[in-house]
Protein backbone atom coordinates (compact mmCIF):
# COMPACT_ATOMS: atom_id res chain seq x y z
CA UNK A 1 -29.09 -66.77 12.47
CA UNK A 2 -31.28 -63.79 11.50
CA UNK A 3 -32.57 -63.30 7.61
CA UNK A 4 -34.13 -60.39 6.74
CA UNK A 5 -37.65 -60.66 4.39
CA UNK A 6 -38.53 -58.28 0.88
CA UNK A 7 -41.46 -58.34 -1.14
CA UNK A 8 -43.24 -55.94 -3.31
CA UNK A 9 -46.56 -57.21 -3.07
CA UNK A 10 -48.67 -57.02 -0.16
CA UNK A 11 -52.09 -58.64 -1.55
CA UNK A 12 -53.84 -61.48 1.30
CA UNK A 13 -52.04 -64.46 -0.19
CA UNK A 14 -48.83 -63.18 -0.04
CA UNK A 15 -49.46 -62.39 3.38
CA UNK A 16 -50.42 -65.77 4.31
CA UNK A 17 -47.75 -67.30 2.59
CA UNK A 18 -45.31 -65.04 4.46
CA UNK A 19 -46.59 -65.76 7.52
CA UNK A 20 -46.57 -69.49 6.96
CA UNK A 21 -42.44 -69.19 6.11
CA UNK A 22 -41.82 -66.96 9.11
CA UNK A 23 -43.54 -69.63 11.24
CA UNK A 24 -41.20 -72.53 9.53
CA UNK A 25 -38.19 -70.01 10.38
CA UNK A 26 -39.00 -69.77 13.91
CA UNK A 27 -39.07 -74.14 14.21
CA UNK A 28 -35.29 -73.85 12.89
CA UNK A 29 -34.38 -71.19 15.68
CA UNK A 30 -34.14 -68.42 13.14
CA UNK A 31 -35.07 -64.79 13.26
CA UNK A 32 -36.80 -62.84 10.93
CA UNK A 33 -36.25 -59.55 9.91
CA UNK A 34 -39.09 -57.58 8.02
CA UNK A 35 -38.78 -55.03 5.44
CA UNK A 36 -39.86 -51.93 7.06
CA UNK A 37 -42.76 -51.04 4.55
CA UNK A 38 -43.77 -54.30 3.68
CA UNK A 39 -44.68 -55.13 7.07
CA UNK A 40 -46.25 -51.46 7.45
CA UNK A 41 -48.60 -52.30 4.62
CA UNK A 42 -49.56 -56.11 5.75
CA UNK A 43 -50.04 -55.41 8.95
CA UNK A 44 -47.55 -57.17 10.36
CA UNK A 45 -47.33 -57.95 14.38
CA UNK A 46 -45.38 -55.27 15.72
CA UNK A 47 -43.02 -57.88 17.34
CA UNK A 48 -40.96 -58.11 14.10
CA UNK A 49 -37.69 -56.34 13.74
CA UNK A 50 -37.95 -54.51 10.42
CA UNK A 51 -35.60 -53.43 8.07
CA UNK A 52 -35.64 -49.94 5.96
CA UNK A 53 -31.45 -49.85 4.48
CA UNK A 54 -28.56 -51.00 4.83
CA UNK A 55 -27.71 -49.73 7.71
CA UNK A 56 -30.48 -51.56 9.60
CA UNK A 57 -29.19 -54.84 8.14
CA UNK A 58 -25.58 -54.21 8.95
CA UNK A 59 -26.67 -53.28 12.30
CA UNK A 60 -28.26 -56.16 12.75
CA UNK A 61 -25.95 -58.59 11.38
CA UNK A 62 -28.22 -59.98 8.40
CA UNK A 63 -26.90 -63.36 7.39
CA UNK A 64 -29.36 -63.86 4.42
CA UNK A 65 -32.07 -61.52 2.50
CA UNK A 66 -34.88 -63.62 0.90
CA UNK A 67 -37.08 -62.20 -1.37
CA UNK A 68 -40.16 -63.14 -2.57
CA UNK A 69 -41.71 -61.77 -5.81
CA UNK A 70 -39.84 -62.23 -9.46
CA UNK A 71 -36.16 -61.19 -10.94
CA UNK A 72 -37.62 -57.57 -10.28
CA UNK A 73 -37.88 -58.28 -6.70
CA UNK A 74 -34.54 -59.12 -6.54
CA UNK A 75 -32.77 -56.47 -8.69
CA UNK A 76 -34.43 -54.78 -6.73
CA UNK A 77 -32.28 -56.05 -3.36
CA UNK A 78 -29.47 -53.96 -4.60
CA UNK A 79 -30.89 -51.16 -3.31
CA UNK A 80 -30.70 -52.50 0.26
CA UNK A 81 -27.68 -54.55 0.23
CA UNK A 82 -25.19 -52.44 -1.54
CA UNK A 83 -21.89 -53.57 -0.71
CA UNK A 84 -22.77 -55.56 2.18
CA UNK A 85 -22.44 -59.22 0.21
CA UNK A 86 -25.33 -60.78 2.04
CA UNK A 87 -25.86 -63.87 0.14
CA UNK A 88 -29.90 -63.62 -1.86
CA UNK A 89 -32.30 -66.62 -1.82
CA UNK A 90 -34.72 -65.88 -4.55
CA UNK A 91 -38.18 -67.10 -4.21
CA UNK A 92 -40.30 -66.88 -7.44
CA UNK A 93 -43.57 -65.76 -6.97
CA UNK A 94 -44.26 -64.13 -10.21
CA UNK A 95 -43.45 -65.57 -13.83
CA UNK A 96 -40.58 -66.25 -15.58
CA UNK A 97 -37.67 -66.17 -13.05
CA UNK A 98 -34.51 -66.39 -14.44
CA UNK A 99 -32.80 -65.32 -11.04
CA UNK A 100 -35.06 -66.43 -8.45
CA UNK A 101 -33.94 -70.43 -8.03
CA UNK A 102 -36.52 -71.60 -5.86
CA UNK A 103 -40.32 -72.03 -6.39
CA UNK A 104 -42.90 -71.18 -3.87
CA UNK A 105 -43.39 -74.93 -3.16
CA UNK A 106 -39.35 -75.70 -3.41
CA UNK A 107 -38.24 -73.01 -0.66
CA UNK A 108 -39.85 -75.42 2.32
CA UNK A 109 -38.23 -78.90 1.28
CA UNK A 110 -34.64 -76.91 0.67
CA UNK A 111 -34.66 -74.61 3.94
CA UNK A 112 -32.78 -76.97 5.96
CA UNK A 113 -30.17 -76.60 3.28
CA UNK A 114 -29.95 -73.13 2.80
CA UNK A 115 -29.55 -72.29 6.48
CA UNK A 116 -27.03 -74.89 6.70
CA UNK A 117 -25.34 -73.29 3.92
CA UNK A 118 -25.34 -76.58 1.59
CA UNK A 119 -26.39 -74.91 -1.83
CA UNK A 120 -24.13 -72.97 -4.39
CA UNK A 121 -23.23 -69.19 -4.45
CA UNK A 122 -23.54 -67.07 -7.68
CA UNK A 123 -21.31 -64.13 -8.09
CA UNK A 124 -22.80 -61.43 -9.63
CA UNK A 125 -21.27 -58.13 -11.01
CA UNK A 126 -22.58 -54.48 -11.01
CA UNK A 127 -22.41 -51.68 -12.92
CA UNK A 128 -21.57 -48.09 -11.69
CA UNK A 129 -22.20 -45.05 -12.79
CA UNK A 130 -18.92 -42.89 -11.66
CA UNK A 131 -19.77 -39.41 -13.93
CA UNK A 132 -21.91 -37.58 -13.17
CA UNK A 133 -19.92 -37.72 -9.25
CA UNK A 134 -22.64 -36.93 -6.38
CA UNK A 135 -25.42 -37.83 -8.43
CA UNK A 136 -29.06 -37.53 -6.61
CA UNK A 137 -29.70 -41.39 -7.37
CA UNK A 138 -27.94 -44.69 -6.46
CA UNK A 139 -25.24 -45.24 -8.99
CA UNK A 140 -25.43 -49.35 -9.15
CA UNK A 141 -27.73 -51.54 -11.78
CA UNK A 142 -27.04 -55.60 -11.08
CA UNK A 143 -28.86 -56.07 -14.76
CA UNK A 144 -28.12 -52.74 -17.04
CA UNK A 145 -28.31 -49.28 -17.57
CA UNK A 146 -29.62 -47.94 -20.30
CA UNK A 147 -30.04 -44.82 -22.34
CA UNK A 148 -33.38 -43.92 -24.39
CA UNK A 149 -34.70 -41.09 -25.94
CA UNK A 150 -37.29 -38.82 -23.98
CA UNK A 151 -40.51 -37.59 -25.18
CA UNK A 152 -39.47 -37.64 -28.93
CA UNK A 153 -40.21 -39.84 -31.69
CA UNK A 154 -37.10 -39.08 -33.09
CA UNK A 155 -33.89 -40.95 -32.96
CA UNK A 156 -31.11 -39.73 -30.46
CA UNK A 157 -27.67 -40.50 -30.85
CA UNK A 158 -25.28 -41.99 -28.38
CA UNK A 159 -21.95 -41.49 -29.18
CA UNK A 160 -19.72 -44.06 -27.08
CA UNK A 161 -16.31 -44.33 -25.69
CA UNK A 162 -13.93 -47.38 -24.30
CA UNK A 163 -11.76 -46.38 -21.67
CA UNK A 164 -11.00 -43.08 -23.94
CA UNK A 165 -10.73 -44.30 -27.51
CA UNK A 166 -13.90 -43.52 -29.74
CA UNK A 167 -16.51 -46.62 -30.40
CA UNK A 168 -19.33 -45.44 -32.26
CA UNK A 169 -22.61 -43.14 -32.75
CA UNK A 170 -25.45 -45.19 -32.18
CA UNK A 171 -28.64 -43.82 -34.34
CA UNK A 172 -31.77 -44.88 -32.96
CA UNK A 173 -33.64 -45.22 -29.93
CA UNK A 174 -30.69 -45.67 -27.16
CA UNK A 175 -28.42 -48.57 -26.04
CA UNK A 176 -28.04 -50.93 -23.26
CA UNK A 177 -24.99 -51.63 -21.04
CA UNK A 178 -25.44 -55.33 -19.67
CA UNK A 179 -23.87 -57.10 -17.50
CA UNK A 180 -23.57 -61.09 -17.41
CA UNK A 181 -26.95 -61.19 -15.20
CA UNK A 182 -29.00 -58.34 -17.32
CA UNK A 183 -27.73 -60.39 -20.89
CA UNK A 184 -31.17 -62.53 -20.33
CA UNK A 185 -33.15 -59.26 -19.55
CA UNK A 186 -33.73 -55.95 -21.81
CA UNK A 187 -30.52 -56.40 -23.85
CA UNK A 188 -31.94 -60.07 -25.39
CA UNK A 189 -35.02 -59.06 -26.19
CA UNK A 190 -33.01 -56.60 -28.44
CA UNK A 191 -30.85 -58.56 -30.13
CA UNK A 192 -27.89 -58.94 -27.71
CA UNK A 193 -26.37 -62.57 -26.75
CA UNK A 194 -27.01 -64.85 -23.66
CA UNK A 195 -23.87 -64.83 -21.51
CA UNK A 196 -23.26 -67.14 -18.85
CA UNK A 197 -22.74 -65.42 -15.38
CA UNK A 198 -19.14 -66.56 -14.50
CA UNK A 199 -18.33 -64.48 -17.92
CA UNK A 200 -16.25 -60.94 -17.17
CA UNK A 201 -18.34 -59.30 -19.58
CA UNK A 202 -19.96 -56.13 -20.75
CA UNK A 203 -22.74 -56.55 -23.78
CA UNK A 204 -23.13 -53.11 -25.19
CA UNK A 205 -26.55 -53.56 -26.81
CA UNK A 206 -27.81 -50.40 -29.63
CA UNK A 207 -32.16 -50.06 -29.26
CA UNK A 208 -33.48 -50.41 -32.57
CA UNK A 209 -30.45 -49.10 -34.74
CA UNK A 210 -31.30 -46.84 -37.65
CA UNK A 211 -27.81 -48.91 -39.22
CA UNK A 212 -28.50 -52.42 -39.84
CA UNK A 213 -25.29 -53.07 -39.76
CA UNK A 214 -24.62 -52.02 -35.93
CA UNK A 215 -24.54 -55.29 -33.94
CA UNK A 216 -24.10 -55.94 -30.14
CA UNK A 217 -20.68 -56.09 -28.68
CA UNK A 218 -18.85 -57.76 -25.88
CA UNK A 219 -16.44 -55.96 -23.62
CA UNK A 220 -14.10 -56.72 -20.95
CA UNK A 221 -16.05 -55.59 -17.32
CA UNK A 222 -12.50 -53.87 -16.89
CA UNK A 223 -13.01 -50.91 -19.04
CA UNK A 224 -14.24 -47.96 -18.34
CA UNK A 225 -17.35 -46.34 -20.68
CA UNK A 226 -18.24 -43.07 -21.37
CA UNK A 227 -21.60 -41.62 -22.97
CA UNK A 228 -22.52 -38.47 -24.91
CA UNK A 229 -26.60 -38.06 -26.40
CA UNK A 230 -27.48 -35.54 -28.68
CA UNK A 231 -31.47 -35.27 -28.55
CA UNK A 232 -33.92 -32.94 -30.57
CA UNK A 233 -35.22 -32.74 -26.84
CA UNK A 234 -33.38 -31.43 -24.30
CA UNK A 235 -33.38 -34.34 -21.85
CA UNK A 236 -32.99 -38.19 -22.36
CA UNK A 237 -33.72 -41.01 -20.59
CA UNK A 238 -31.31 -42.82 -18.08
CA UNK A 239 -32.19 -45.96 -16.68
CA UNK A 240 -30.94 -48.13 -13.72
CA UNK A 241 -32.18 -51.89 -13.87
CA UNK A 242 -35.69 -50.28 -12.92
CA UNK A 243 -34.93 -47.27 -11.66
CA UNK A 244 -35.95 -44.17 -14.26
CA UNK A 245 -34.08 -40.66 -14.15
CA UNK A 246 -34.71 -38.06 -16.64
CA UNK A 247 -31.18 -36.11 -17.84
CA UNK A 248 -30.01 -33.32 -19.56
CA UNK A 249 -28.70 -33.93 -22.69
CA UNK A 250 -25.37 -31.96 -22.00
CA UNK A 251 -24.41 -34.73 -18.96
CA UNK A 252 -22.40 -37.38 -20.04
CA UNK A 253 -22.68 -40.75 -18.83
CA UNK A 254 -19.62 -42.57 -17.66
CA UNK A 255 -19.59 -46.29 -16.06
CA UNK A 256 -17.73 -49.07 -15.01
CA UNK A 257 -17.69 -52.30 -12.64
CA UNK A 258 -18.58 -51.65 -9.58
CA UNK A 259 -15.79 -53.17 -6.53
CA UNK A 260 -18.61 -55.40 -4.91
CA UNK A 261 -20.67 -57.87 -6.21
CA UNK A 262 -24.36 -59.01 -5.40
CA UNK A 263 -24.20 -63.13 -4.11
CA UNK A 264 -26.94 -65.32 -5.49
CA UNK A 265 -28.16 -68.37 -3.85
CA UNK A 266 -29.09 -71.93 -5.81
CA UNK A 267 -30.05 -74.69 -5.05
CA UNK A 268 -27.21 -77.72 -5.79
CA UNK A 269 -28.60 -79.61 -8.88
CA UNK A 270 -29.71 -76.20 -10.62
CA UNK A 271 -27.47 -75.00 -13.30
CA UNK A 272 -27.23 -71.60 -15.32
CA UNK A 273 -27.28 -74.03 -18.72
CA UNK A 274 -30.81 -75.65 -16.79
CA UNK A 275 -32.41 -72.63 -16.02
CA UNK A 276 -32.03 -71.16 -19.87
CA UNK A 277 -33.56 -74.59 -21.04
CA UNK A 278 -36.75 -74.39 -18.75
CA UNK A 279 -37.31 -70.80 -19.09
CA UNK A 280 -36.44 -70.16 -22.75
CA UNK A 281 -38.68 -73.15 -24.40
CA UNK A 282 -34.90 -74.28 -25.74
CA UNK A 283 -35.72 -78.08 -26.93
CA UNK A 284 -39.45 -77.95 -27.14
CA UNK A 285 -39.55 -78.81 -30.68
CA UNK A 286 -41.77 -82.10 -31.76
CA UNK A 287 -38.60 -83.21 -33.77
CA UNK A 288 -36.82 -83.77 -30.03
């Protein structure tokens, strides 16, 4: 079996703590695989196999891609996995974690069962930007893209289209297209609902609406989107999970559900209706 190994942070601990899980990898007869700058910038034994795309992982038949860091780490994946499916085991290093399943502590005692394969796999969907065609950035977000106005304190307006027939103009500072995975992320701190990952969903979330009465709204993940801004600037802001591109106001934005999925790895006694419990505070009230 060969896994391949992401993080973002390349401070001493996480070194150590790297090292330590490569080292309990090898005992089980498995290979790791390094991400190409990560090990450049720990100073990694030159022994490793690293990693820099997808091509690399493909090539060298990747049968897991463990990351170590928070949800950003993950999200973050997508950029290396694409359409590959390799399952992700999420190991959460950072702080509130609603996609990485295992702790730092957790990941040793349920090894033996993730390389066995005894845990539980979580489809997730993606998002794809279709229009503009041959754009200069990678068209996939696993949590949401967003549009938001651009060096302005004025509103923009997004004026929004399902699979052809006319939504709405959203006043105010943009909107959010979530998926199922990004409902807990950018899209609930404004407003928009918590939607369990199995859900076939779209939440189309408005930023700070200049109409009260503009709320968020679910859509089947089988329609197909389209977005027009009008700006007092000439560019706006485009946003993929992290991923920030500045466009012209005359582009429109057009998006749908993207033919692969990303494949999350949990442990077996972890559920989605757990995880929203321990990392939302729901229940700690002195009356329970």
């Amino acid at each position: 079996m060969k896994v391949a190994i992401y993080s973002q942070k390349s401070d001493l601990d996480t070194f150590l703590y790297l090292s330590k899980f490569v080292s309990e990898l090898e005992k089980r007869g498995v290979q790791a695989i390094l991400n190409e700058e990560m090990a450049n910038s720990m100073q990694f034994s030159k022994e490793f196999e690293t990693f820099a795309g997808k091509e690399d992982l493909k090539e060298k038949k990747v049968d897991l891609f463990f990351t170590f860091g928070g949800d950003g780490t993950i999200v973050t994946s997508l950029l290396f996995i694409q359409d590959l499916e390799i399952p992700v085991v999420g190991v959460n290093t950072g702080r509130l974690g609603f996609l990485a399943s295992f702790t730092k502590e957790e990941i040793f005692l349920e090894l033996n069962d993730i390389i066995n394969g005894n845990v539980k796999i979580s489809r997730r969907s993606v998002i794809e930007i279709v229009s503009p065609k041959n754009a200069s950035f990678f068209p996939y977000a696993l949590n949401d893209i967003t549009i938001s106005r651009k060096e302005t304190t004025a509103m923009i307006t997004v004026e929004s289209y399902i699979d052809g027939e006319f939504l709405n103009v959203f006043w105010g500072d943009g909107v959010i297209i979530s998926t199922p995975t990004g409902s807990t992320a950018y899209s609930l701190s404004c407003g928009g609902p918590i939607i369990t990952p199995t859900n076939q969903n779209f939440v189309i979330t408005p930023i700070a609406p200049h109409n009260l009465n503009v709320r968020p709204l679910i859509v089947n993940d089988d329609v197909e989107i389209r977005l027009k801004v009008e700006s007092r600037v000439p560019q706006y802001s485009l946003s993929l999970d992290s991923r920030l591109i500045h466009m012209e106001t005359d582009v429109e934005i057009v998006l749908r559900k993207a033919h692969f999925q990303i494949l999350l790895i949990h442990p077996n006694n972890l559920s989605f209706y757990e995880t929203i419990r321990q990392k939302l505070l729901w229940g700690k009230d002195k009356r329970n």
